[in-house]
N, C-alpha and C. Protein backbone atom coordinates (compact mmCIF):
# COMPACT_ATOMS: atom_id res chain seq x y z
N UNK A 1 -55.94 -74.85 -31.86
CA UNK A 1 -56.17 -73.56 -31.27
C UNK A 1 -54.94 -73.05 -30.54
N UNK A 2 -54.49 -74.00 -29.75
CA UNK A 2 -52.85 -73.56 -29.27
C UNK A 2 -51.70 -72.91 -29.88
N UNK A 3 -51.93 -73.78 -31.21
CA UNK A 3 -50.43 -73.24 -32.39
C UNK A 3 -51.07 -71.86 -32.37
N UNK A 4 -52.48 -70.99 -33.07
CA UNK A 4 -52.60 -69.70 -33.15
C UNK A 4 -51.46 -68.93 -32.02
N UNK A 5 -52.10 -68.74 -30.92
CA UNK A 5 -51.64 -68.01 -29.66
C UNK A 5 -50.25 -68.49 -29.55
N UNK A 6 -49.31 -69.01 -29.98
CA UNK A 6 -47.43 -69.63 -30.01
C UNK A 6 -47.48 -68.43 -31.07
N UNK A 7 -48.12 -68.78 -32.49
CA UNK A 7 -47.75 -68.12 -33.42
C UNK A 7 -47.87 -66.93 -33.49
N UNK A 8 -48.90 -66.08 -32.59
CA UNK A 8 -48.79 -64.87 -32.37
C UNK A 8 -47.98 -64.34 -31.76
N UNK A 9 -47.44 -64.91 -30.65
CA UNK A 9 -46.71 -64.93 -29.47
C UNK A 9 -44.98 -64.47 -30.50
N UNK A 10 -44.58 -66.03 -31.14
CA UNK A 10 -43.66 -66.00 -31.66
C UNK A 10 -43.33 -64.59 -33.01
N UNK A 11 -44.53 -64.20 -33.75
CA UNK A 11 -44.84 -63.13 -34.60
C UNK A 11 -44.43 -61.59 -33.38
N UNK A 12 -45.02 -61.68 -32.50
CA UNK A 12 -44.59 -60.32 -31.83
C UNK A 12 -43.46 -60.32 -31.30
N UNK A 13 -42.73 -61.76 -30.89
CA UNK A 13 -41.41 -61.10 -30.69
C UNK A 13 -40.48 -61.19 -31.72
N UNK A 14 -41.03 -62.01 -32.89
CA UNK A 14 -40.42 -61.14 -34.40
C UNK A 14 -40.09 -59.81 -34.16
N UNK A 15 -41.45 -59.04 -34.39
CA UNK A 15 -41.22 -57.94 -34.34
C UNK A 15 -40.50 -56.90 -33.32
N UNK A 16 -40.86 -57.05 -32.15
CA UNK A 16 -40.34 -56.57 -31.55
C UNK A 16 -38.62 -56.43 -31.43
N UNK A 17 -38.22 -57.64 -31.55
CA UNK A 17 -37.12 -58.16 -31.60
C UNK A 17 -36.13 -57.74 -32.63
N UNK A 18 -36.95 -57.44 -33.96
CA UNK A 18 -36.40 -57.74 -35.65
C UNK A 18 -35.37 -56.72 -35.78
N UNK A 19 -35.16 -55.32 -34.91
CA UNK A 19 -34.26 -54.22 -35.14
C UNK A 19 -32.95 -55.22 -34.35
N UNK A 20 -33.10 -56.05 -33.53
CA UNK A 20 -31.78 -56.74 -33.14
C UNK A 20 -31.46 -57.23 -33.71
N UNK A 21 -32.35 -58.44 -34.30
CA UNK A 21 -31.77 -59.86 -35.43
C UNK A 21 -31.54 -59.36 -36.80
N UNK A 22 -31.67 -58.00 -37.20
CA UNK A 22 -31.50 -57.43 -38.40
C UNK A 22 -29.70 -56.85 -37.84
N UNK A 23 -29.66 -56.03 -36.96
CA UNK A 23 -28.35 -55.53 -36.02
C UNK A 23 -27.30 -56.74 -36.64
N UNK A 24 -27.56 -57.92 -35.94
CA UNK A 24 -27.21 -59.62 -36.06
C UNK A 24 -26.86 -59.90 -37.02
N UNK A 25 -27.45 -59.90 -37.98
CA UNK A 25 -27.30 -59.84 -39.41
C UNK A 25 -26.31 -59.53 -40.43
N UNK A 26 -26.19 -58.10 -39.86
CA UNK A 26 -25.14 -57.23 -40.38
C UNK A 26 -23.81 -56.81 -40.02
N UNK A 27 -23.85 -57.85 -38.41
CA UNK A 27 -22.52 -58.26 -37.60
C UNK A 27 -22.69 -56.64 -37.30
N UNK A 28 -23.57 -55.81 -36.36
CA UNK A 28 -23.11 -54.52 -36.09
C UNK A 28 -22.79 -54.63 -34.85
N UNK A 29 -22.42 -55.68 -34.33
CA UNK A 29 -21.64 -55.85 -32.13
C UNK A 29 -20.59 -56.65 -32.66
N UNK A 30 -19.94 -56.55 -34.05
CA UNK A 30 -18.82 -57.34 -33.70
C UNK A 30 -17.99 -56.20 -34.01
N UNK A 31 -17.29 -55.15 -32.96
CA UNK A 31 -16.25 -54.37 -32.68
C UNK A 31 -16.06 -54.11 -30.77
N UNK A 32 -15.16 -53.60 -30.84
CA UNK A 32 -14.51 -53.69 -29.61
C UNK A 32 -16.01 -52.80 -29.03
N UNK A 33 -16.47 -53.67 -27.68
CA UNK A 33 -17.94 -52.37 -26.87
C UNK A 33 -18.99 -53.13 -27.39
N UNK A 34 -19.03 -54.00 -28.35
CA UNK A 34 -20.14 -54.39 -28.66
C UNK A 34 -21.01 -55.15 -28.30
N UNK A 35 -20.46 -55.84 -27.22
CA UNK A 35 -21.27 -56.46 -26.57
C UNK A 35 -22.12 -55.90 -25.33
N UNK A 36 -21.24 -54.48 -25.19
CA UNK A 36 -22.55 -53.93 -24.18
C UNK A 36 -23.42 -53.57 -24.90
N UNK A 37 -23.44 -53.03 -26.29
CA UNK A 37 -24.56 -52.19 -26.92
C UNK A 37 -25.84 -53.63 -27.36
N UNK A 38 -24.88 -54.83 -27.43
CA UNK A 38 -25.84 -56.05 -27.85
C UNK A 38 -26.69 -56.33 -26.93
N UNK A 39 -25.99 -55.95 -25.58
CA UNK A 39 -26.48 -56.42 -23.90
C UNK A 39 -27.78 -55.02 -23.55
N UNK A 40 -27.53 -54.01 -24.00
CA UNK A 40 -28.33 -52.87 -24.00
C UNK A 40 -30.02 -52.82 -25.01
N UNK A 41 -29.17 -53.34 -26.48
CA UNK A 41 -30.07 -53.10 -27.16
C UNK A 41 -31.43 -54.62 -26.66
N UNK A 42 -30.74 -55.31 -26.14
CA UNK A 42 -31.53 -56.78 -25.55
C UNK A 42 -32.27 -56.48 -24.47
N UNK A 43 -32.32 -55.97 -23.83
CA UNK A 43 -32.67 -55.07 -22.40
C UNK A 43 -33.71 -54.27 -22.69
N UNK A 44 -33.28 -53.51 -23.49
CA UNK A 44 -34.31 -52.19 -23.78
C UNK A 44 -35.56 -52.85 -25.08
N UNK A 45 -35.13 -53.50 -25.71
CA UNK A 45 -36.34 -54.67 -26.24
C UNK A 45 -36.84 -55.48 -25.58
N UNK A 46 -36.66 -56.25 -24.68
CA UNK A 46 -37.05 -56.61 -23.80
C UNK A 46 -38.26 -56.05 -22.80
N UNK A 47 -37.72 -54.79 -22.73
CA UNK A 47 -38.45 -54.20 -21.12
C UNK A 47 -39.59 -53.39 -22.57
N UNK A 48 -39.60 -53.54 -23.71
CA UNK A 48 -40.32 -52.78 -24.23
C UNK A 48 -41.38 -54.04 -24.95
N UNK A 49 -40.74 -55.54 -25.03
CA UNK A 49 -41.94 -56.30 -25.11
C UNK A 49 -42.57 -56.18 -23.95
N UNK A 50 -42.04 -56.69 -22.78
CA UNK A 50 -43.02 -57.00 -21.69
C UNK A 50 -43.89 -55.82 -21.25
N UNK A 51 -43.71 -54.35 -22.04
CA UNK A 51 -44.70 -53.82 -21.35
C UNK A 51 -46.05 -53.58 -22.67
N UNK A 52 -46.04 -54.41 -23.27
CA UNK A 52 -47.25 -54.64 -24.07
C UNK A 52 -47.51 -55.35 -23.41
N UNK A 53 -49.35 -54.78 -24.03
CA UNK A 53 -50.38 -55.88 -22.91
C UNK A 53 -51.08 -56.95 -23.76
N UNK A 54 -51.83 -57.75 -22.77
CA UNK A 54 -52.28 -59.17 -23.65
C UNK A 54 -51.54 -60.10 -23.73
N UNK A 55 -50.64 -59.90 -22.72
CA UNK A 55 -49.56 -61.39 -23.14
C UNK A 55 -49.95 -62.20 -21.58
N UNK A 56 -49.86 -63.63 -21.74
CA UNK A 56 -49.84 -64.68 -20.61
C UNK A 56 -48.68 -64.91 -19.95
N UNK A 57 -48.65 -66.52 -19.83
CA UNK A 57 -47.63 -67.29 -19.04
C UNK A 57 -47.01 -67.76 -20.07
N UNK A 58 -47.41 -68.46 -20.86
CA UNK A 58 -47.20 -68.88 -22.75
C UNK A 58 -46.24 -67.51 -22.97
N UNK A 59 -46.65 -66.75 -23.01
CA UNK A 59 -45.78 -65.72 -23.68
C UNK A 59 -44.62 -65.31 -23.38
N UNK A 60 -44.16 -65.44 -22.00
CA UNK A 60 -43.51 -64.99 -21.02
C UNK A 60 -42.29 -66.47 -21.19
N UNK A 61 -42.99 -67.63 -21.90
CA UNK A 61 -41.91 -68.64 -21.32
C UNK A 61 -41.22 -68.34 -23.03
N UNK A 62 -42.03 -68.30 -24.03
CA UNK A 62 -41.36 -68.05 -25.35
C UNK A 62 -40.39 -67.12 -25.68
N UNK A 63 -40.70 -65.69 -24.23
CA UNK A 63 -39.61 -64.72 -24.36
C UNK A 63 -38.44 -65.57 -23.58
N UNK A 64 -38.76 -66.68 -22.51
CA UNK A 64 -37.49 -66.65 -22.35
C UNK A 64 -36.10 -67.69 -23.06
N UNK A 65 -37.56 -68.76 -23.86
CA UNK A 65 -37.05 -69.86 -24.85
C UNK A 65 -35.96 -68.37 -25.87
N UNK A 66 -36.41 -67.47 -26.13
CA UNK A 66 -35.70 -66.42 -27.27
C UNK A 66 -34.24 -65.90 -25.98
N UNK A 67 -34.63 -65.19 -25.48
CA UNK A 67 -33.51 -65.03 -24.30
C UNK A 67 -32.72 -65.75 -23.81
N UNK A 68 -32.68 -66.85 -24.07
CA UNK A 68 -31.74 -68.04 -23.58
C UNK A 68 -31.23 -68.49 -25.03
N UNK A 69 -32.08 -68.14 -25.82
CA UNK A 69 -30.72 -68.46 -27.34
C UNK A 69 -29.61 -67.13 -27.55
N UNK A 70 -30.78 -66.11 -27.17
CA UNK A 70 -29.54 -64.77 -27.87
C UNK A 70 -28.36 -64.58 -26.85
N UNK A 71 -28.80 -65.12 -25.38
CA UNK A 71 -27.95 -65.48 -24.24
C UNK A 71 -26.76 -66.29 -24.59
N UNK A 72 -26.92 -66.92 -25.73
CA UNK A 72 -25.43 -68.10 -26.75
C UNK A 72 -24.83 -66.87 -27.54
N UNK A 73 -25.80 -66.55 -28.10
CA UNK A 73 -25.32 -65.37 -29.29
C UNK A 73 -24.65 -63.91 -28.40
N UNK A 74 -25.30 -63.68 -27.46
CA UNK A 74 -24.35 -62.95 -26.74
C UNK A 74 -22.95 -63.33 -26.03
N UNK A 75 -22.95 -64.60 -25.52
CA UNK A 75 -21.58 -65.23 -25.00
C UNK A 75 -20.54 -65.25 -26.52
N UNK A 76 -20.82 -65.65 -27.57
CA UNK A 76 -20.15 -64.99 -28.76
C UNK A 76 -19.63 -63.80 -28.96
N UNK A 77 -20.80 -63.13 -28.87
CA UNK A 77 -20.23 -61.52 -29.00
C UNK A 77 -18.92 -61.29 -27.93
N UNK A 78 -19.49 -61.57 -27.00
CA UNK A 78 -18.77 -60.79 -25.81
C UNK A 78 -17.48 -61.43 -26.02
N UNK A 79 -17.23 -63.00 -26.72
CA UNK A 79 -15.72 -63.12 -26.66
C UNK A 79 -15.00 -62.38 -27.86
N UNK A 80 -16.40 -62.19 -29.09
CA UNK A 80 -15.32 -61.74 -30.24
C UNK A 80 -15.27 -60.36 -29.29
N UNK A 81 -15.51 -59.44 -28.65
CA UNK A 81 -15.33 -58.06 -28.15
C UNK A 81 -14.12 -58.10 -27.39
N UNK A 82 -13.76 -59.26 -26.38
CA UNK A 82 -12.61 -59.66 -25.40
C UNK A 82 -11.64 -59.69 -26.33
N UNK A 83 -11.84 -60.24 -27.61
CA UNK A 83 -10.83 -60.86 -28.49
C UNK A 83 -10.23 -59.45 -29.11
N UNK A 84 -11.32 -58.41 -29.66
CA UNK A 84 -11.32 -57.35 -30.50
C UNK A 84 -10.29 -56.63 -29.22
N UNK A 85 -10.57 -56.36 -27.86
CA UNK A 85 -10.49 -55.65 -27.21
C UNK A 85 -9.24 -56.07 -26.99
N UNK A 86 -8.48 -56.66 -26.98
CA UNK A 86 -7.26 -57.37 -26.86
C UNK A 86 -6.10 -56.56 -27.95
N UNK A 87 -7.03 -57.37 -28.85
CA UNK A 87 -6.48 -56.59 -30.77
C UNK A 87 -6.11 -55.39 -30.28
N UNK A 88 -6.96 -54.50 -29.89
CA UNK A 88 -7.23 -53.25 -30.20
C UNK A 88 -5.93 -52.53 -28.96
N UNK A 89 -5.66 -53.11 -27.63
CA UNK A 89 -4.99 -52.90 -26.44
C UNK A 89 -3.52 -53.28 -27.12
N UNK A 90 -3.54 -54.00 -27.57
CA UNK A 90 -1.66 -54.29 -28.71
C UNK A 90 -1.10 -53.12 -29.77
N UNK A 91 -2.89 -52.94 -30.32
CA UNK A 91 -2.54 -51.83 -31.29
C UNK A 91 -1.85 -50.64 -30.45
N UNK A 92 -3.08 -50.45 -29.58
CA UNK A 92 -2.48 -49.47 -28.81
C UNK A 92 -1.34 -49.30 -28.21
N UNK A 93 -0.74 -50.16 -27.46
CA UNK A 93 0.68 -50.62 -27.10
C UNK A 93 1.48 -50.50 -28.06
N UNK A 94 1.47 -50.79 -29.38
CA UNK A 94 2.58 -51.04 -30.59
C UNK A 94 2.87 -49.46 -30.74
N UNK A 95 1.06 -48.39 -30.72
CA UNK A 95 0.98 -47.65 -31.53
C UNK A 95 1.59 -46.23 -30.40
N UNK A 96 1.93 -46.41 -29.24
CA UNK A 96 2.57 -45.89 -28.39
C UNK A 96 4.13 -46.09 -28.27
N UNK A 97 4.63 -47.42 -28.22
CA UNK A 97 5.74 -47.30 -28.45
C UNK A 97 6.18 -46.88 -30.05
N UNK A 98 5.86 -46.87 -31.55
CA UNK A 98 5.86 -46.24 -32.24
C UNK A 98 6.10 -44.91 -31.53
N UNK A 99 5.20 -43.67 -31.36
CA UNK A 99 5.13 -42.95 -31.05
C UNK A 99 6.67 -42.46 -30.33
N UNK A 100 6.56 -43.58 -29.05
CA UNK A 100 7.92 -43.23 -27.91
C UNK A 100 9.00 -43.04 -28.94
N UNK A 101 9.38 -44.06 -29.92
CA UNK A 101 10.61 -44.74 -30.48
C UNK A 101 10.50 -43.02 -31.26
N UNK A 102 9.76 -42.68 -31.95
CA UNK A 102 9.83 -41.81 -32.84
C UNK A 102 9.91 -40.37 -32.28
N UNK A 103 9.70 -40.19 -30.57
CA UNK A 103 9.80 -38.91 -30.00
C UNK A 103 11.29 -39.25 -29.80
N UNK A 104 11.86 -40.34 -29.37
CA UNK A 104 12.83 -40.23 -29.08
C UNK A 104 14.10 -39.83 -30.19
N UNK A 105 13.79 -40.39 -31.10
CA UNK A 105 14.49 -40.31 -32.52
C UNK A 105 14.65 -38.89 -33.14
N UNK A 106 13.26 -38.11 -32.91
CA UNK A 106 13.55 -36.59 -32.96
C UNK A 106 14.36 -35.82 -31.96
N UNK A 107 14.18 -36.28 -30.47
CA UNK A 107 14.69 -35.76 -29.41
C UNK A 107 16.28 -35.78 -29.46
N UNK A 108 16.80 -37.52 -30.10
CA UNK A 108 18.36 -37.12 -30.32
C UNK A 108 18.97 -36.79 -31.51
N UNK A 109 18.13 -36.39 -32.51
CA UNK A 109 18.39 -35.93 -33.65
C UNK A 109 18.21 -34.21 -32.96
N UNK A 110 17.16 -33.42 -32.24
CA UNK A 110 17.79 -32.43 -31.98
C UNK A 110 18.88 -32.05 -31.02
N UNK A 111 19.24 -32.97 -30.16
CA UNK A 111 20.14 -33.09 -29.48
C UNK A 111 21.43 -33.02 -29.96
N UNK A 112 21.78 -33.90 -30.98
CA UNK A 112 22.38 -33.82 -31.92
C UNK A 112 22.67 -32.34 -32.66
N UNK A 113 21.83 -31.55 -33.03
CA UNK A 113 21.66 -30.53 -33.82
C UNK A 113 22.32 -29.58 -32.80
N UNK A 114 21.70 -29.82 -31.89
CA UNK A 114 22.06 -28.40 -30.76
C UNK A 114 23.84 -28.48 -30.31
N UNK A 115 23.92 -29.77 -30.48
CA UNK A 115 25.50 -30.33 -30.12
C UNK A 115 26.10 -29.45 -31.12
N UNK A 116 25.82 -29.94 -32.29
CA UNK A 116 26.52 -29.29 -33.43
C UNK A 116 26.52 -27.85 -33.53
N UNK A 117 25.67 -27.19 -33.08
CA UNK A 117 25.81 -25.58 -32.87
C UNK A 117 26.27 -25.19 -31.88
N UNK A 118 26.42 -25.99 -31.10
CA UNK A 118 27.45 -25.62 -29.52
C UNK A 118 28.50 -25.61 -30.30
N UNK A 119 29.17 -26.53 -30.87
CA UNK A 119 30.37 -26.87 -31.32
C UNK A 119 31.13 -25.81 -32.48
N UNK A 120 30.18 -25.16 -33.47
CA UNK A 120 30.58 -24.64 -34.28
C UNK A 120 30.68 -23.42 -33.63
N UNK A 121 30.06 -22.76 -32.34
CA UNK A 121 29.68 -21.67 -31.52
C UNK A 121 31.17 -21.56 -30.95
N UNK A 122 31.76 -22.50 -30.50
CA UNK A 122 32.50 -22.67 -29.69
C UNK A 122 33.68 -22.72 -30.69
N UNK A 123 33.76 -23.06 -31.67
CA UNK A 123 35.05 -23.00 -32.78
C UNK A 123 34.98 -21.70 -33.06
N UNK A 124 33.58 -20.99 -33.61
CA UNK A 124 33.95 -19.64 -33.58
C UNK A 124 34.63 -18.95 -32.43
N UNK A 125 34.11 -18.93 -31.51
CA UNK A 125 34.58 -18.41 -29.84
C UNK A 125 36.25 -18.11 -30.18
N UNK A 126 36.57 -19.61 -30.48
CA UNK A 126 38.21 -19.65 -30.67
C UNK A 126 38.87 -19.14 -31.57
N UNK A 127 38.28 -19.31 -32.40
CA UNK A 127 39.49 -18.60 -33.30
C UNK A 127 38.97 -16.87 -33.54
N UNK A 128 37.77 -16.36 -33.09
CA UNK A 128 37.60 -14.79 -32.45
C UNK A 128 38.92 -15.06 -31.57
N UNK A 129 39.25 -15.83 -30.16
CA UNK A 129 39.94 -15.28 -29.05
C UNK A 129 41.42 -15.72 -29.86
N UNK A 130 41.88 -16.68 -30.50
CA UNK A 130 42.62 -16.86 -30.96
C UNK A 130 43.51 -15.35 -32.47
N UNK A 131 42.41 -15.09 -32.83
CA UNK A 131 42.52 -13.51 -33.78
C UNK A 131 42.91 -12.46 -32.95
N UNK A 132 42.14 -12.44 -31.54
CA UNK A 132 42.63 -11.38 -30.88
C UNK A 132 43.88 -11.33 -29.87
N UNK A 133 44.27 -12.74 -29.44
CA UNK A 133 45.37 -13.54 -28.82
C UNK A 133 46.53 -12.48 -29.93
N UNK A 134 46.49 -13.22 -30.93
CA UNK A 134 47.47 -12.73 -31.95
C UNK A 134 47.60 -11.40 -32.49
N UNK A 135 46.43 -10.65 -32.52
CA UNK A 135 46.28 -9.26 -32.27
C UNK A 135 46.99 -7.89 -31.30
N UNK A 136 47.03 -9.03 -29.87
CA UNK A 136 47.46 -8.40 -29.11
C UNK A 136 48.97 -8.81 -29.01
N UNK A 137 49.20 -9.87 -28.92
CA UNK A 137 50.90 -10.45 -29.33
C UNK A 137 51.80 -9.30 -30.41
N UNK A 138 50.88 -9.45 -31.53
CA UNK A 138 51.65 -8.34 -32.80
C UNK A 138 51.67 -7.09 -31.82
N UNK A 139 50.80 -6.32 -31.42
CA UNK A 139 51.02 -4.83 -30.98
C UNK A 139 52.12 -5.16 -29.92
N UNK A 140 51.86 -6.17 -28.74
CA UNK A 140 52.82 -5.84 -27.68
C UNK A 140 54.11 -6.11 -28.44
N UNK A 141 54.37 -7.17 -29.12
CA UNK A 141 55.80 -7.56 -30.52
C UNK A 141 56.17 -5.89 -30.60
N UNK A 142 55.26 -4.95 -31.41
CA UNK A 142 55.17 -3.71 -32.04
C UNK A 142 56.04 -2.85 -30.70
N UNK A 143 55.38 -2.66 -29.99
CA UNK A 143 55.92 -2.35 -28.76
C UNK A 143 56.94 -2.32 -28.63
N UNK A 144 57.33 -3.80 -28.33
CA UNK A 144 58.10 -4.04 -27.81
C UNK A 144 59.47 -3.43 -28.23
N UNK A 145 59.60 -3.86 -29.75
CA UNK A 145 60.60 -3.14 -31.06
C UNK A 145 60.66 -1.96 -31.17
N UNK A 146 59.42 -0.85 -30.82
CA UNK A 146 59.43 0.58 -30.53
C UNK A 146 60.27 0.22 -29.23
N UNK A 147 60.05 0.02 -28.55
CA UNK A 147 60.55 0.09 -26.76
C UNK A 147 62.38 0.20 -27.24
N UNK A 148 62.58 -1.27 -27.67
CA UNK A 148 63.92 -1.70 -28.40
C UNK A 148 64.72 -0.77 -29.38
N UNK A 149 63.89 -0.44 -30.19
CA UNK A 149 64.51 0.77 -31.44
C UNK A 149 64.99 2.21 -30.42
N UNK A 150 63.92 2.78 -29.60
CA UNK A 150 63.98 3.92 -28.57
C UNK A 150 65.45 3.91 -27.62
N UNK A 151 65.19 2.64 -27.61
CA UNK A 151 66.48 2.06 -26.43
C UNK A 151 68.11 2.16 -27.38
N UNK A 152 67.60 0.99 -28.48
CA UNK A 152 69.05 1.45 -28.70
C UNK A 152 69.54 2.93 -29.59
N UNK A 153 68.33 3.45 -30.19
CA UNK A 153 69.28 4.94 -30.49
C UNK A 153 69.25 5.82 -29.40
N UNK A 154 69.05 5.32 -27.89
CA UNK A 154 69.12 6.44 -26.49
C UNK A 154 70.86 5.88 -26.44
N UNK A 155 70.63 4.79 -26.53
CA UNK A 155 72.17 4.17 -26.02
C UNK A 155 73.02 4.18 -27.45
N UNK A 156 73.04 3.99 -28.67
CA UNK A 156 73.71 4.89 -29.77
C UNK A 156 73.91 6.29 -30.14
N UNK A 157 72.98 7.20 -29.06
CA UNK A 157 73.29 8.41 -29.09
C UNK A 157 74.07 8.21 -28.05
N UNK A 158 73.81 7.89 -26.85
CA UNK A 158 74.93 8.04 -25.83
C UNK A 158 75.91 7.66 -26.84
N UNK A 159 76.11 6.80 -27.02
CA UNK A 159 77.65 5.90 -27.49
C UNK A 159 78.19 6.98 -28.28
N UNK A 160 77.48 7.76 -28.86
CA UNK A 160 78.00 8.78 -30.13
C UNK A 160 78.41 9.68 -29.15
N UNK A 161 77.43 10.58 -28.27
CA UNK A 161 77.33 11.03 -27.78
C UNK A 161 79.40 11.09 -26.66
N UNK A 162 79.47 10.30 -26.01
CA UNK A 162 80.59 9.45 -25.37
C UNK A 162 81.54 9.89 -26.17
N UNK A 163 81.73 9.57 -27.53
CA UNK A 163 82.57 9.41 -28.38
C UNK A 163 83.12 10.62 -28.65
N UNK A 164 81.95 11.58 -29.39
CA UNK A 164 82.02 12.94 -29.56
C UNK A 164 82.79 13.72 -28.41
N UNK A 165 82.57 12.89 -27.14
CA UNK A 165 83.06 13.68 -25.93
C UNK A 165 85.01 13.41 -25.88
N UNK A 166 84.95 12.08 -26.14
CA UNK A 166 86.48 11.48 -25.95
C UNK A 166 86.96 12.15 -26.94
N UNK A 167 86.90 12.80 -28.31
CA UNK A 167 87.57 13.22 -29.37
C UNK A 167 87.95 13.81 -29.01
């Protein structure tokens, strides 16, 4: 007569239970978090056997004979999650410096770029001031040879001039 009432006992927290040990099954808490949702979904089955009625002292010790195994199966989880969570904190780390290495790589590649248009900016600059350097050199040159040509036929007319006078 005892085994009945175990076996019922043990049959309802089958059921109750079976959306976890099916979860279990299909390894759905082995990712990084999963052990709170394992720790959640255990909790909330839990508080949803014990509030069915008709259960004893018998019943109460079989939930906790089950709770003290998935209590192993959860210390599992929670390390593959520590373990995942680890994984996952490197990725992240790798997947940031990636990131850094590769902002930086654009940053002196435009740095670079902008150098190079300073530079060609600045070669133009010069040889504009250098065109007009020489621009202004030729006219004052120009000048100057007008100034020079003016001068000496003022002073070859004098000289003629002089000459014409001494005859």
């Amino acid at each position: 007569m005892m085994e009945d009432p175990v076996c019922r006992i043990k049959n309802d927290i089958a059921r109750v239970f079976g959306p976890l040990e099916e979860a279990l099954s299909h390894g759905s808490y082995i990712h990084p978090g999963g052990y709170k949702d394992f720790h959640d979904n255990l909790q909330e089955l839990t508080k949803q056997y014990r509030t069915e009625r008709g259960r004893g002292v018998m019943s109460e010790e079989l939930l906790r004979d089950y709770l003290d195994e998935k209590a192993r199966v959860g210390n599992t989880i929670l390390l593959v999650d520590q373990t995942l969570s680890k994984e996952e904190h490197k990725s992240e780390v790798e997947r940031v410096k990636k990131e850094a290495a590769e902002e930086a790589r654009r940053a002196a590649e435009e740095q670079i770029q902008i150098q190079q248009q300073l530079m060609e900016k600045i070669e133009k600059e010069r040889e504009i001031t250098k065109q007009e350097y020489k621009q202004v050199l030729e006219a004052r040159l120009k000048e100057l040879k007008d100034v020079t040509k003016k001068g000496n036929r003022r002073i070859h007319g004098e000289k003629q001039k002089r000459q014409s006078e001494y005859r």
